[in-house]
Structure formats: structure tokens, C-alpha cells
PDB file of N, CA and C in Angstrom:
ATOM      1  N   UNK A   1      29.956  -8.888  18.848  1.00  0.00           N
ATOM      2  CA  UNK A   1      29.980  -8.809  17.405  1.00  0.00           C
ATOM      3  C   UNK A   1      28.680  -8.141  16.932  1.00  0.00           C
ATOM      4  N   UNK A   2      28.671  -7.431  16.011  1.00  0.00           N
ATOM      5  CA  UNK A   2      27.579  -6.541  15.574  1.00  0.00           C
ATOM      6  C   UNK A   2      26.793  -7.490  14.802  1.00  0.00           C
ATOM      7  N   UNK A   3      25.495  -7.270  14.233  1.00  0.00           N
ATOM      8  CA  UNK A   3      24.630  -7.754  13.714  1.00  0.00           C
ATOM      9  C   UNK A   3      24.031  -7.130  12.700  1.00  0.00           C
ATOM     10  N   UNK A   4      24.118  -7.445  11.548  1.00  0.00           N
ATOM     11  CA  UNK A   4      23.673  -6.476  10.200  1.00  0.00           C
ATOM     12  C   UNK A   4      21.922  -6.830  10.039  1.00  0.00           C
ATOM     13  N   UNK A   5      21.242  -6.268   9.854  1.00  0.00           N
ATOM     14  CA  UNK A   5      19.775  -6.197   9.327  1.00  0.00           C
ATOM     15  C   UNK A   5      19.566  -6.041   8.359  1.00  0.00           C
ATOM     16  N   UNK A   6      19.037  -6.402   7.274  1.00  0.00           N
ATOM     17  CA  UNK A   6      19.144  -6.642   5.986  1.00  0.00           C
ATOM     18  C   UNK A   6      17.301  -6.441   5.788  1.00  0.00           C
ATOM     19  N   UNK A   7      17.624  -5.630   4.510  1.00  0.00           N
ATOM     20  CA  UNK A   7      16.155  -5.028   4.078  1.00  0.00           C
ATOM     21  C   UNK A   7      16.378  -5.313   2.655  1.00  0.00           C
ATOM     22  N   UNK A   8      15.499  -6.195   1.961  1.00  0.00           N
ATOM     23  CA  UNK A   8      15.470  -5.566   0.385  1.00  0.00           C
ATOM     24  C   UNK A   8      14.050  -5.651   0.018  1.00  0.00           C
ATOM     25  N   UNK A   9      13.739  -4.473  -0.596  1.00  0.00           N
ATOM     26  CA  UNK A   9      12.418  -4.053  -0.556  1.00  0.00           C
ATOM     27  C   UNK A   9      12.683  -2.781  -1.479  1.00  0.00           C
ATOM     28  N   UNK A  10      11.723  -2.676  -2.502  1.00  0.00           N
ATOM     29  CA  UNK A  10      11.475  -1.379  -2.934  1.00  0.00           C
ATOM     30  C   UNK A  10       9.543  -1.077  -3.230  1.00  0.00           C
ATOM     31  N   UNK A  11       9.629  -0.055  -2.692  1.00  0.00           N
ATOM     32  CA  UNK A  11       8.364   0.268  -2.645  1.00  0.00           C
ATOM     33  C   UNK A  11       7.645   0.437  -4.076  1.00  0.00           C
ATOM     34  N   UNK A  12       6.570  -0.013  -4.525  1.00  0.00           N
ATOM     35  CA  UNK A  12       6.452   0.422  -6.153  1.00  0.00           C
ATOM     36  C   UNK A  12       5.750   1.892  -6.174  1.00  0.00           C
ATOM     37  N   UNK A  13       5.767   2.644  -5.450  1.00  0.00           N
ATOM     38  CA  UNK A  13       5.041   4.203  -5.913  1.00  0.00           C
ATOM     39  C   UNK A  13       6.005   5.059  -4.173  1.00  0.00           C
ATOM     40  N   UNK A  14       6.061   6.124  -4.621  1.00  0.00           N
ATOM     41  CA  UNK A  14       6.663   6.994  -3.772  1.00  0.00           C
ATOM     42  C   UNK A  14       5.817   8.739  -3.547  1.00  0.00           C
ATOM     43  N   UNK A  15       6.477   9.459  -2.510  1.00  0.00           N
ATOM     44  CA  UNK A  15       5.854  10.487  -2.009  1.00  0.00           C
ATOM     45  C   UNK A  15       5.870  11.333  -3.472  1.00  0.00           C
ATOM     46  N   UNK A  16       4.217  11.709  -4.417  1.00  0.00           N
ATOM     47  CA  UNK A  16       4.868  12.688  -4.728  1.00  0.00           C
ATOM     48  C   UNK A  16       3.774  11.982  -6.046  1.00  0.00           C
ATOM     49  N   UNK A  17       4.208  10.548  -6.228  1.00  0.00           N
ATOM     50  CA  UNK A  17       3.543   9.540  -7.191  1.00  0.00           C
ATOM     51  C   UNK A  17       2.139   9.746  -7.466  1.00  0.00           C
ATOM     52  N   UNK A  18       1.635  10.111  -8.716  1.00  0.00           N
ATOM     53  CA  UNK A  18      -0.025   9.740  -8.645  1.00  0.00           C
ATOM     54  C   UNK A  18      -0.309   8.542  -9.183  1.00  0.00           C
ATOM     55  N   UNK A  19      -1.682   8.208  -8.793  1.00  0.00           N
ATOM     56  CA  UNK A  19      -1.808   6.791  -8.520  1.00  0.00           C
ATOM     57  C   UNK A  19      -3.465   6.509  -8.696  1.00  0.00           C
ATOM     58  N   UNK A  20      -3.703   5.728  -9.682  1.00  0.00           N
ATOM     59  CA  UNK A  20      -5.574   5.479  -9.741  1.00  0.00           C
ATOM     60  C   UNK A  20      -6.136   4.376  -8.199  1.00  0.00           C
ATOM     61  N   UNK A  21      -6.616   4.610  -7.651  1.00  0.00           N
ATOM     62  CA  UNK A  21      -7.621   3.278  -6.862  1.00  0.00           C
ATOM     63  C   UNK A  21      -9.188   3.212  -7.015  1.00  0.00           C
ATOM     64  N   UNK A  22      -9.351   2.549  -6.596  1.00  0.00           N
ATOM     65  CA  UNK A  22     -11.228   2.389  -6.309  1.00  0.00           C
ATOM     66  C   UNK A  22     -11.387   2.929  -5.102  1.00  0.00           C
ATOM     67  N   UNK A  23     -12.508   3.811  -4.687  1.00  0.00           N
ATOM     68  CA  UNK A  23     -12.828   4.364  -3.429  1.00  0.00           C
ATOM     69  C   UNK A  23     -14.293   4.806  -3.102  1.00  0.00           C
ATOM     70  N   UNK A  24     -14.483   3.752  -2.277  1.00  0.00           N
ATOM     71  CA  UNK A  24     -13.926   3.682  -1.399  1.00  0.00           C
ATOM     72  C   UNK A  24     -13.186   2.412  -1.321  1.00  0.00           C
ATOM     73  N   UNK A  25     -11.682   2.018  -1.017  1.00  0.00           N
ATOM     74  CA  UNK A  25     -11.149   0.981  -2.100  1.00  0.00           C
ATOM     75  C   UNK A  25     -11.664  -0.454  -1.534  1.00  0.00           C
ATOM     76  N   UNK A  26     -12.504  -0.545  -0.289  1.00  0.00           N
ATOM     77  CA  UNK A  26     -12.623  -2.254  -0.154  1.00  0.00           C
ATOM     78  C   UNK A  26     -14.033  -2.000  -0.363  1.00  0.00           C
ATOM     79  N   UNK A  27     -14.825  -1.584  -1.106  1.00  0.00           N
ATOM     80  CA  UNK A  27     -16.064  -1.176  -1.583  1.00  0.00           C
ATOM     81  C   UNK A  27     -16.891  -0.740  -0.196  1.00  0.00           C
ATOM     82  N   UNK A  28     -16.546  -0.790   1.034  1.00  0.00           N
ATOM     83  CA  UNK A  28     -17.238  -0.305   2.086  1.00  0.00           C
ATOM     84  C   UNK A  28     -18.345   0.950   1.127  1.00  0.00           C
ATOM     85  N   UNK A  29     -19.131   1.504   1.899  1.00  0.00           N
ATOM     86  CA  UNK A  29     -19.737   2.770   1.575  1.00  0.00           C
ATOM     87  C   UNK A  29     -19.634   3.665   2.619  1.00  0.00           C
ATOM     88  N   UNK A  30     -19.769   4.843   1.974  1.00  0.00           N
ATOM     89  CA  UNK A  30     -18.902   6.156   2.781  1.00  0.00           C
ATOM     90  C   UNK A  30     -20.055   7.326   3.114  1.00  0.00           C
ATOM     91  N   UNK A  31     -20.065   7.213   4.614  1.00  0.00           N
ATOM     92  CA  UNK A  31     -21.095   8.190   4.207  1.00  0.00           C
ATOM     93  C   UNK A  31     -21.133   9.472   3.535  1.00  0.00           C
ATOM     94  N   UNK A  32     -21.773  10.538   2.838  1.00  0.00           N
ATOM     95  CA  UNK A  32     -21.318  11.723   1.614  1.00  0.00           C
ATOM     96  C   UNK A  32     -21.148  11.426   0.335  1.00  0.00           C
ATOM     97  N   UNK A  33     -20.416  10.221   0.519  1.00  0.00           N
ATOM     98  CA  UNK A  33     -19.622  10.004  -1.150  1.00  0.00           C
ATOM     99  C   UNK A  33     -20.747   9.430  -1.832  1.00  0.00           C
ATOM    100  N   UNK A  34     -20.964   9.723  -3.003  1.00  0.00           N
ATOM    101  CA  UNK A  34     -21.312   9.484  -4.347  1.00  0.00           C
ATOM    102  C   UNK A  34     -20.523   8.585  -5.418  1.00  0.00           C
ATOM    103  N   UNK A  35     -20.453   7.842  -5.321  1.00  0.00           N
ATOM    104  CA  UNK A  35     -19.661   7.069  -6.350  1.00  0.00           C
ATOM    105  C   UNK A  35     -20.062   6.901  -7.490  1.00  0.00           C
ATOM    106  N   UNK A  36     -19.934   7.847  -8.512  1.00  0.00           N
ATOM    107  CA  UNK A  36     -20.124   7.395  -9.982  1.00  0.00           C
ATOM    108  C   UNK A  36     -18.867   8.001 -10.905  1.00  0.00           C
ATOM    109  N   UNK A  37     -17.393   7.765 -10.204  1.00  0.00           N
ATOM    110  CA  UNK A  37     -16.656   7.384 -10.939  1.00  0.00           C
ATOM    111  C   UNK A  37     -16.115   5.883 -10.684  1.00  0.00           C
ATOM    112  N   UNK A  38     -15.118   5.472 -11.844  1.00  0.00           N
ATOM    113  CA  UNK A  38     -15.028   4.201 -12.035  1.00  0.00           C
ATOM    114  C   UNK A  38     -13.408   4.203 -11.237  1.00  0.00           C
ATOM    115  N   UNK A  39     -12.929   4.718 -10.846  1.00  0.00           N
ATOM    116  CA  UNK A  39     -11.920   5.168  -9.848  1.00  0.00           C
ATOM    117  C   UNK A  39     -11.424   6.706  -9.616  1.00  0.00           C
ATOM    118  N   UNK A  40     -10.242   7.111  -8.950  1.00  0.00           N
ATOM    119  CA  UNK A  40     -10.178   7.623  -8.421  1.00  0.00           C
ATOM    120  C   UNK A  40      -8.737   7.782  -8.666  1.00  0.00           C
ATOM    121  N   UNK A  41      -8.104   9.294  -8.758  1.00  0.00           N
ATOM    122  CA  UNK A  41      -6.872   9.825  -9.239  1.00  0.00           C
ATOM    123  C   UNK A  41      -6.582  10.636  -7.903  1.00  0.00           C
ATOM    124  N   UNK A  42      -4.999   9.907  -7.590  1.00  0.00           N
ATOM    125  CA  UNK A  42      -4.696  10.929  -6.134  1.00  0.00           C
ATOM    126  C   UNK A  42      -3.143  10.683  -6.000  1.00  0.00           C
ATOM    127  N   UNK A  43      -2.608  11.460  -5.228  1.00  0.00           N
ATOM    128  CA  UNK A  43      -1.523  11.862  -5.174  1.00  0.00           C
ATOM    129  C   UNK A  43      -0.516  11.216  -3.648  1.00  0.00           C
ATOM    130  N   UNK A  44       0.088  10.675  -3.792  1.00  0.00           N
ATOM    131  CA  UNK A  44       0.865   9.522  -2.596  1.00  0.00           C
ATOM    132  C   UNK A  44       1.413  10.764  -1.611  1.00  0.00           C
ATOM    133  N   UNK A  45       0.999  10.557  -0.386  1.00  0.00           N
ATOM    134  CA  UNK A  45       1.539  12.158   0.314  1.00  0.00           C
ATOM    135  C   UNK A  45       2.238  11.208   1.428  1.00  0.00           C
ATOM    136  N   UNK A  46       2.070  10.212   1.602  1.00  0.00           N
ATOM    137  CA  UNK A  46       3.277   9.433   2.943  1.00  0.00           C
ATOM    138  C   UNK A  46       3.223   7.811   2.496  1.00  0.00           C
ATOM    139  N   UNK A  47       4.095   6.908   2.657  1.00  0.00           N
ATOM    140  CA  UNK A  47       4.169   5.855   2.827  1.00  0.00           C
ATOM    141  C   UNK A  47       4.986   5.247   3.805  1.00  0.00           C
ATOM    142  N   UNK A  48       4.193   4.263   4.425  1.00  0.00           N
ATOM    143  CA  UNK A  48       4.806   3.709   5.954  1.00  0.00           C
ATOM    144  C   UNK A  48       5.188   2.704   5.577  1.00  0.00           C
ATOM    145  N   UNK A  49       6.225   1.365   5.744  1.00  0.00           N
ATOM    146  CA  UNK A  49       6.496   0.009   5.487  1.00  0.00           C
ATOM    147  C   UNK A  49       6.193  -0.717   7.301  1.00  0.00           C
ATOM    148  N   UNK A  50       5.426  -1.554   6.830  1.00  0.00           N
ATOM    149  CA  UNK A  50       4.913  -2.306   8.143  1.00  0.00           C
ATOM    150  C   UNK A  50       5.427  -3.700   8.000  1.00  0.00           C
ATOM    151  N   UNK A  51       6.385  -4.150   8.869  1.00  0.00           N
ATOM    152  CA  UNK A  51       7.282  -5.102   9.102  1.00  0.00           C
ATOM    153  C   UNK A  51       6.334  -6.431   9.642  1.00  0.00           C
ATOM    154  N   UNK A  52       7.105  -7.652   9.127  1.00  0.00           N
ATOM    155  CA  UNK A  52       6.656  -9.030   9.569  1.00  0.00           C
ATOM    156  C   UNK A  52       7.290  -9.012  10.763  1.00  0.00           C
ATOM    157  N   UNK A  53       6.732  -8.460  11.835  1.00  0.00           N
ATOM    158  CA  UNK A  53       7.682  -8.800  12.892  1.00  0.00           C
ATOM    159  C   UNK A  53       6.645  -9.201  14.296  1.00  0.00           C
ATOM    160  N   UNK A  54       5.880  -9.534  14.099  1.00  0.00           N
ATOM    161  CA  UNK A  54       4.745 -11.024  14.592  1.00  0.00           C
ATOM    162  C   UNK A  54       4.366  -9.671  15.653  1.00  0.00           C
ATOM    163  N   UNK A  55       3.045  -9.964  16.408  1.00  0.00           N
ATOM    164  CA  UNK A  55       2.354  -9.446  17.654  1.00  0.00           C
ATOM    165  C   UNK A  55       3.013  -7.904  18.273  1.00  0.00           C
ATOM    166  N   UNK A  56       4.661  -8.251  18.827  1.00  0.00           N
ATOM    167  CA  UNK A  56       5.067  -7.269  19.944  1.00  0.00           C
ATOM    168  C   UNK A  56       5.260  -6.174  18.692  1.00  0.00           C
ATOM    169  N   UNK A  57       5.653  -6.593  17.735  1.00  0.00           N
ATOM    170  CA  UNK A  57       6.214  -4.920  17.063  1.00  0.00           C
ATOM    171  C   UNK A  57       7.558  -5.356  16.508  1.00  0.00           C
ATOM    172  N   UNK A  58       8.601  -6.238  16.941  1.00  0.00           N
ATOM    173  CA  UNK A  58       9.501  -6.086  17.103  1.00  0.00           C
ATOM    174  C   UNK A  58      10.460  -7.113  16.844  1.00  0.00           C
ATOM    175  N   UNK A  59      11.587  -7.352  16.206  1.00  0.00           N
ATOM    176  CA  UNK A  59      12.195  -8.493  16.044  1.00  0.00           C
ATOM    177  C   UNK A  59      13.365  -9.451  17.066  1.00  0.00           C
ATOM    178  N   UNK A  60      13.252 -10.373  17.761  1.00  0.00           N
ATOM    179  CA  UNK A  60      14.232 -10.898  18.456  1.00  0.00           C
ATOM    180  C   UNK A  60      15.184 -11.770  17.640  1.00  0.00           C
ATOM    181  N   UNK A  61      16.452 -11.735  18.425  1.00  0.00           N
ATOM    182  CA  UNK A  61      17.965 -12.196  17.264  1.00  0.00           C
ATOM    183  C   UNK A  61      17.747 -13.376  18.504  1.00  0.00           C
ATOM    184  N   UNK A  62      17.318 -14.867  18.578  1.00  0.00           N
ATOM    185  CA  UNK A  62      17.955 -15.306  19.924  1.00  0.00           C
ATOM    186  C   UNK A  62      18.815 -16.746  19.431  1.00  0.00           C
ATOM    187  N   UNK A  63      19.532 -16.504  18.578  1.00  0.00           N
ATOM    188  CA  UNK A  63      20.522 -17.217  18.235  1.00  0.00           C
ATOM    189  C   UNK A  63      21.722 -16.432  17.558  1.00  0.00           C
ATOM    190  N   UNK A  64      22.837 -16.959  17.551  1.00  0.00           N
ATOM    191  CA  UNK A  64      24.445 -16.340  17.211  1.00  0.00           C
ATOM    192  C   UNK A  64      24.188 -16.168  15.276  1.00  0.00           C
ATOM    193  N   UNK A  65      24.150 -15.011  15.283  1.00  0.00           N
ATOM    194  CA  UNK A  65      23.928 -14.602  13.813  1.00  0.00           C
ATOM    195  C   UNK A  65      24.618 -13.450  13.743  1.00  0.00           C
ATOM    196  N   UNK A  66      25.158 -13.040  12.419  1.00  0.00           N
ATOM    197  CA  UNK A  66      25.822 -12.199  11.885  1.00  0.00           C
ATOM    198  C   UNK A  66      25.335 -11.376  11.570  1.00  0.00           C
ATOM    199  N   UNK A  67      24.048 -11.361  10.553  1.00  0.00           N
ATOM    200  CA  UNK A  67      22.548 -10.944   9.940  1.00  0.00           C
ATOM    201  C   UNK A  67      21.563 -11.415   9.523  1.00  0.00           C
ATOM    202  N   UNK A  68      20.366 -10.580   9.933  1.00  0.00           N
ATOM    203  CA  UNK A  68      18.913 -10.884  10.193  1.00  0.00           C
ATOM    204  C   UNK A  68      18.177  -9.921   9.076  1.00  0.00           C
ATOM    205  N   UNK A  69      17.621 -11.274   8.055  1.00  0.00           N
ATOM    206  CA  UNK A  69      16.938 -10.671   7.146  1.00  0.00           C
ATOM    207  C   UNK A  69      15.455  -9.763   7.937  1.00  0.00           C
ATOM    208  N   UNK A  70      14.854  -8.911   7.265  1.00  0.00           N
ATOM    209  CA  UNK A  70      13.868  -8.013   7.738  1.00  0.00           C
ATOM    210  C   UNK A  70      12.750  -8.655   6.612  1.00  0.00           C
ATOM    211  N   UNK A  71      11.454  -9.011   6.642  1.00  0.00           N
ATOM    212  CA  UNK A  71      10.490  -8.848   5.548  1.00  0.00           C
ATOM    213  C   UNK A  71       9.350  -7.742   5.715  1.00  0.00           C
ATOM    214  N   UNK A  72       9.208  -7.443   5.018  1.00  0.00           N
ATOM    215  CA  UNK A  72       7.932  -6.365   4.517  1.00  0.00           C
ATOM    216  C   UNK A  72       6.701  -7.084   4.441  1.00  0.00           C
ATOM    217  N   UNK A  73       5.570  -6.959   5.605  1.00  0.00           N
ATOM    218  CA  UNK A  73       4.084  -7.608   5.664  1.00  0.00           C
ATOM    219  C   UNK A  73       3.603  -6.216   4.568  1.00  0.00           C
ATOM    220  N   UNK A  74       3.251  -5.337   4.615  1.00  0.00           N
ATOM    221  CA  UNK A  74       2.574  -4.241   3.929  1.00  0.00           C
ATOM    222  C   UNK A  74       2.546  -3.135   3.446  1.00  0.00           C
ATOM    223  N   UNK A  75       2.429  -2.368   2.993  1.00  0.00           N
ATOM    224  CA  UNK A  75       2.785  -0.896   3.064  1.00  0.00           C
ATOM    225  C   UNK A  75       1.434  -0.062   2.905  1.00  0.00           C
ATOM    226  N   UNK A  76       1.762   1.073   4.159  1.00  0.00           N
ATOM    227  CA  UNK A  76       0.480   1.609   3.826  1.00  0.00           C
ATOM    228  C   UNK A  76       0.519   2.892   3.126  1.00  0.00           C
ATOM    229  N   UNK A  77      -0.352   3.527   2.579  1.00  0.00           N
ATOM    230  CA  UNK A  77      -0.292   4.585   1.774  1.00  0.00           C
ATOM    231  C   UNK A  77      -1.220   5.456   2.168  1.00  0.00           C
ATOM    232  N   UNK A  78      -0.710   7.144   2.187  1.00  0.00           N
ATOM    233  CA  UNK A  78      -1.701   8.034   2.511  1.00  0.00           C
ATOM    234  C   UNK A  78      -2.177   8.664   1.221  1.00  0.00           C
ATOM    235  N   UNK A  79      -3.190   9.099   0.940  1.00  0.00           N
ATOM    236  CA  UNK A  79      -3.749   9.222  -0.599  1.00  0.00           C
ATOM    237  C   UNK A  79      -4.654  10.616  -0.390  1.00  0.00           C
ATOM    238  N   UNK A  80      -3.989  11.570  -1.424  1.00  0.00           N
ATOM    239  CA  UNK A  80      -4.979  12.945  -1.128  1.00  0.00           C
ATOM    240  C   UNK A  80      -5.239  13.035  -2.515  1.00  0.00           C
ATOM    241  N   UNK A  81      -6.382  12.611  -2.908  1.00  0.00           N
ATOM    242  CA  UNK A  81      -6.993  12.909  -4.015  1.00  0.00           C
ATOM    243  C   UNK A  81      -7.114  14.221  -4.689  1.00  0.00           C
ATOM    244  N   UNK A  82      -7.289  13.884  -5.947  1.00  0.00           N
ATOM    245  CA  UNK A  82      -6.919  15.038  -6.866  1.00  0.00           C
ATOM    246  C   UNK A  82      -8.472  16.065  -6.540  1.00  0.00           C
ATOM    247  N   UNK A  83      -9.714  15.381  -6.820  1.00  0.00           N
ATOM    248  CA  UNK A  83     -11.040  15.915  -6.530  1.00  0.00           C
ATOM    249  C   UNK A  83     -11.152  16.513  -5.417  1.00  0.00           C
ATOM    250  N   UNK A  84     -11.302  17.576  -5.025  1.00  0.00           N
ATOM    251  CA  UNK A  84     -11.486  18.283  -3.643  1.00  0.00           C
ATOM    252  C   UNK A  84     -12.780  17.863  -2.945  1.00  0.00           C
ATOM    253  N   UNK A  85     -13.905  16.662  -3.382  1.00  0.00           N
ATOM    254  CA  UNK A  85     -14.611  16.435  -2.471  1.00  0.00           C
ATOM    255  C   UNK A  85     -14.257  15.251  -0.965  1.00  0.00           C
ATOM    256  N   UNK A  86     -13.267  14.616  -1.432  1.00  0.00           N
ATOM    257  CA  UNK A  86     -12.392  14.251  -0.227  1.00  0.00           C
ATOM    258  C   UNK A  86     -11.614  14.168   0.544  1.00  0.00           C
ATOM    259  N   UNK A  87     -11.674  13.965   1.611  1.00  0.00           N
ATOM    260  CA  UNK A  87     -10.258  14.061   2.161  1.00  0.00           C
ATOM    261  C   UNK A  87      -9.242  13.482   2.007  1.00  0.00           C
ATOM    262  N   UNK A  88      -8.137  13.282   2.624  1.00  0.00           N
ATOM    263  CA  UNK A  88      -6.981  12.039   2.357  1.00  0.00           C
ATOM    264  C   UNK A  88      -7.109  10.526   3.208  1.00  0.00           C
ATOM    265  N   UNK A  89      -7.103   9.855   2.453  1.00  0.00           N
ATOM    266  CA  UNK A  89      -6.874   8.447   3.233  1.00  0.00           C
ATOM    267  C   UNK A  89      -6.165   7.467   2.849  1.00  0.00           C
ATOM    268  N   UNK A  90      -6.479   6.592   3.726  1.00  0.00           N
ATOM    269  CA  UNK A  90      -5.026   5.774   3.630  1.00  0.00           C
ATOM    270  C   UNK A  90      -5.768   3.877   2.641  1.00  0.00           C
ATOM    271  N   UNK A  91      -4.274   3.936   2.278  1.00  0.00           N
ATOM    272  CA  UNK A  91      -4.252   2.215   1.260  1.00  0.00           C
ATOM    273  C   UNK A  91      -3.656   1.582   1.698  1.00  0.00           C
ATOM    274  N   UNK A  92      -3.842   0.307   2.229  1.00  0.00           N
ATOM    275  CA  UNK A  92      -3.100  -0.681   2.750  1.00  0.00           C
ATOM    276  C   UNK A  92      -2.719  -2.093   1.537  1.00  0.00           C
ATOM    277  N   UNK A  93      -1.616  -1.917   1.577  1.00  0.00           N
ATOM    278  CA  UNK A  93      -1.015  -2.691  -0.009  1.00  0.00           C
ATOM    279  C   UNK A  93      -0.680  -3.866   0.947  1.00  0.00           C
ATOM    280  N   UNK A  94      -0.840  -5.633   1.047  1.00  0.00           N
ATOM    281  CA  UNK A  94      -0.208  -6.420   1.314  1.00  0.00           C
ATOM    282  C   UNK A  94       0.716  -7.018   0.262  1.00  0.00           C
ATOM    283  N   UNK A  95       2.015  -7.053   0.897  1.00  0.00           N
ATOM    284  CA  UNK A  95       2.852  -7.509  -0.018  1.00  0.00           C
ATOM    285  C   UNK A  95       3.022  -8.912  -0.586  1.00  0.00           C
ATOM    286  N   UNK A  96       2.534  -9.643   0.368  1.00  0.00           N
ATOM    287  CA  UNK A  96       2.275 -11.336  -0.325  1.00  0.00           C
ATOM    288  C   UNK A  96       2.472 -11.442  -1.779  1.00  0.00           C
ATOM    289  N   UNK A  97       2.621 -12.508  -2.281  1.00  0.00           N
ATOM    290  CA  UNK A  97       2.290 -13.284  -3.302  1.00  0.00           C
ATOM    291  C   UNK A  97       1.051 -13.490  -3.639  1.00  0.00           C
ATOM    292  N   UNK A  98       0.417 -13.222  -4.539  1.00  0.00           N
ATOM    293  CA  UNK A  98      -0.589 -13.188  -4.994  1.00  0.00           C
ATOM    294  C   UNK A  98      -1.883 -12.596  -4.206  1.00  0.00           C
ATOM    295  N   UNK A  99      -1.444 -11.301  -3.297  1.00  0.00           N
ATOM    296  CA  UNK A  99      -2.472 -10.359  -2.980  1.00  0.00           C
ATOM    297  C   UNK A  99      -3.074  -9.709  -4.419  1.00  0.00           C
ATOM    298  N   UNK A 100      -4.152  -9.252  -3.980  1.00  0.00           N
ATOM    299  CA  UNK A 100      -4.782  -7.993  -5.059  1.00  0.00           C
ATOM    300  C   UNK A 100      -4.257  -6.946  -5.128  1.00  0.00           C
ATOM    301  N   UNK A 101      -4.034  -5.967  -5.956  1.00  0.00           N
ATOM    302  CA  UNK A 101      -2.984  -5.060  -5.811  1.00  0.00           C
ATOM    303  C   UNK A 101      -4.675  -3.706  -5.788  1.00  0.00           C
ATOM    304  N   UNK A 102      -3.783  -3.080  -4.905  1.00  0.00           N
ATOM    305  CA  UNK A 102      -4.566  -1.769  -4.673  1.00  0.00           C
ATOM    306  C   UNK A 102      -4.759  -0.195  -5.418  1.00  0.00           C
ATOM    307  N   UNK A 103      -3.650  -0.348  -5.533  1.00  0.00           N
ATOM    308  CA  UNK A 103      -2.750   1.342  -6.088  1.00  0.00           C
ATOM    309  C   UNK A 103      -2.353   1.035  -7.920  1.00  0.00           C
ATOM    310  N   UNK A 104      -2.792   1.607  -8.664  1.00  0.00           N
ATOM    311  CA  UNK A 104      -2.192   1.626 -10.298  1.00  0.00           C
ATOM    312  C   UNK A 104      -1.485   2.908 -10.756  1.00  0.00           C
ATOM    313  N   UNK A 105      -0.773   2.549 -11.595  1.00  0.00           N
ATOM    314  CA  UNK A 105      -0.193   4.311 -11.786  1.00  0.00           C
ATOM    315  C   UNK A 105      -0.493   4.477 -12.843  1.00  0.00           C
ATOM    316  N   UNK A 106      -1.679   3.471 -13.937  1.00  0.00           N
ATOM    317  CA  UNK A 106      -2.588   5.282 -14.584  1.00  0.00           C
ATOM    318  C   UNK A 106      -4.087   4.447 -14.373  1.00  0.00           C
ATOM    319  N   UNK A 107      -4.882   4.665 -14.889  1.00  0.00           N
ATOM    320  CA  UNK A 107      -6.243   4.738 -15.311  1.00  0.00           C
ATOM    321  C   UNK A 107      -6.249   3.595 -15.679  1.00  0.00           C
ATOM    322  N   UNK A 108      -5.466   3.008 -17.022  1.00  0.00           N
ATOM    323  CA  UNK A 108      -6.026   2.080 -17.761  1.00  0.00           C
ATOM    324  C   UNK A 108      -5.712   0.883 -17.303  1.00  0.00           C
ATOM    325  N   UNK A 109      -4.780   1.413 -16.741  1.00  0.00           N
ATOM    326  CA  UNK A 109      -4.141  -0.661 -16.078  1.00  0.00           C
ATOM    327  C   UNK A 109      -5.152  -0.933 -14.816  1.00  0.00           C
ATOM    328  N   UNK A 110      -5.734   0.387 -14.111  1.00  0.00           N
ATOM    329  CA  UNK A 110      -6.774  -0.126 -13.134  1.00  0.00           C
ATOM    330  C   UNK A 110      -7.745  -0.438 -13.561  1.00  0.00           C
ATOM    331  N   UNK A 111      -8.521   0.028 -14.975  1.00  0.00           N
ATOM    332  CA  UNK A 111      -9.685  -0.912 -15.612  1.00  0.00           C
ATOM    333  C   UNK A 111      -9.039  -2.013 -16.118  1.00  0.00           C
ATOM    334  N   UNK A 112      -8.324  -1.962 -16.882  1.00  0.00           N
ATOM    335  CA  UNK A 112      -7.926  -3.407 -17.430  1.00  0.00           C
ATOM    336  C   UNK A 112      -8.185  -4.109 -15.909  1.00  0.00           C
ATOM    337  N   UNK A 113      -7.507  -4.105 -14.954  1.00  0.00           N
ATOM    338  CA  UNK A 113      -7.338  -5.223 -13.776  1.00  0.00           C
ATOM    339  C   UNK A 113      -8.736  -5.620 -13.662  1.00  0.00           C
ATOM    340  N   UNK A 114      -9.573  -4.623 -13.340  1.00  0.00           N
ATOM    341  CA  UNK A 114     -10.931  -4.898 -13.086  1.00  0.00           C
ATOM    342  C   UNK A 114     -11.861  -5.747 -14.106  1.00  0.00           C
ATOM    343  N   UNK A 115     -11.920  -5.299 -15.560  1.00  0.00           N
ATOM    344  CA  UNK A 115     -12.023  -6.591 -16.614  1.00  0.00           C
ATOM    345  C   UNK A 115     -11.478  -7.536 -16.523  1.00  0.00           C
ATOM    346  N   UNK A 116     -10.854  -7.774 -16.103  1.00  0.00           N
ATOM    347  CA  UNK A 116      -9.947  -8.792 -16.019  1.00  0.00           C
ATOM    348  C   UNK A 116     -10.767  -9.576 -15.158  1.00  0.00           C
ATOM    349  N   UNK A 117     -11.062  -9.138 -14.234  1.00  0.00           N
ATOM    350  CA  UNK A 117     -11.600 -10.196 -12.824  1.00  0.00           C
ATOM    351  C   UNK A 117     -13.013 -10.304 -12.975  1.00  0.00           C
ATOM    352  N   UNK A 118     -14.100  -9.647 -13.441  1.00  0.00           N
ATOM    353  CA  UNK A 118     -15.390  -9.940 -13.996  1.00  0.00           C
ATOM    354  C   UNK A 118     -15.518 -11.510 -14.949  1.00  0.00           C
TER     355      UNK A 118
END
């Protein structure tokens, strides 16, 4: 008997999406970069979905099931900024419940967030 896999998930930004973050976004410091903007405007060029599927990678069925829900641990994001002094890099969004959210899609909702938490 076949086994259905079941995904429901929608990603909130797609290939193509621009998108404000902080960057360097876990405040690390970079060597080159200058930071004296208050974020950062860039353009979503790949997104990967990285599965809860523990250590191996991979999900085992080892009981008689019909279908096996799938969950979404993260999604990562490749980010090529609008400013030509950087290169592209990547955002790692955890999907949890009450993670910090990484990625905004304009300007103002990423300051608002940031007032917000001061």
C-alpha cells in the first residue's frame, strides 16, 4: 500500500521577493563591511526548506500508516543585495513558534520590529 507525505507549508517570501534584514544579520562583524545603515535591502535569489527530520537527513515510516505528515525546521534564504558592496548570503529563518523573524518585506516593519524590542 502506498504512503502519502503530506507537506503544508508556505514559504512567506519567494525567488524574486525583496526583502529588508540587518547585516550582518546575527550582528557578528564582517570583515570590510561598514555598517552605518540601519538595514539592508536585497533581493531573494534561492530558498531551500530544511526538514525536521532528526540527525540522518531523513524520515523513517516504521509503523503501518497511510500518511506521514512532513514538518518544516527552517528555511534558508540566499540574499543578493541591492548595494553592490556585497556579496550574496544566506538567512536562516527558524520556523518555530515564537522565533525572531529575520527577513521583512519593506523597511518599516523591520524598524518598527526593532523599536519594538529596545
Amino acid at each position: 500500500m502506498p504512503i502519502r507525505f503530506s507537506l503544508d507549508f508556505t514559504a512567506p517570501f519567494e525567488v524574486g521577493d525583496v526583502v529588508y534584514t540587518t547585516y550582518p544579520p546575527d550582528e557578528r562583524s564582517v570583515v570590510g563591511v561598514v555598517r552605518n545603515e540601519p538595514c539592508l535591502k536585497a533581493t531573494v535569489s534561492s530558498v531551500k526548506v530544511v526538514f525536521g527530520t532528526g540527525p540522518s537527513g531523513s524520515i523513517a515510516v516504521t509503523e503501518l500508516t497511510s500518511q506521514k505528515d512532513i514538518q518544516v525546521e527552517r528555511v534558508v534564504y540566499t540574499l543578493v543585495p541591492d548595494a553592490n558592496l556585497f556579496s550574496a548570503f544566506t538567512v536562516e529563518c527558524v520556523v518555530a513558534d515564537g522565533s525572531s523573524p529575520q527577513l521583512f518585506a519593506t523597511e518599516e516593519q523591520l524598524m518598527n520590529y526593532h523599536q519594538n524590542q529596545d
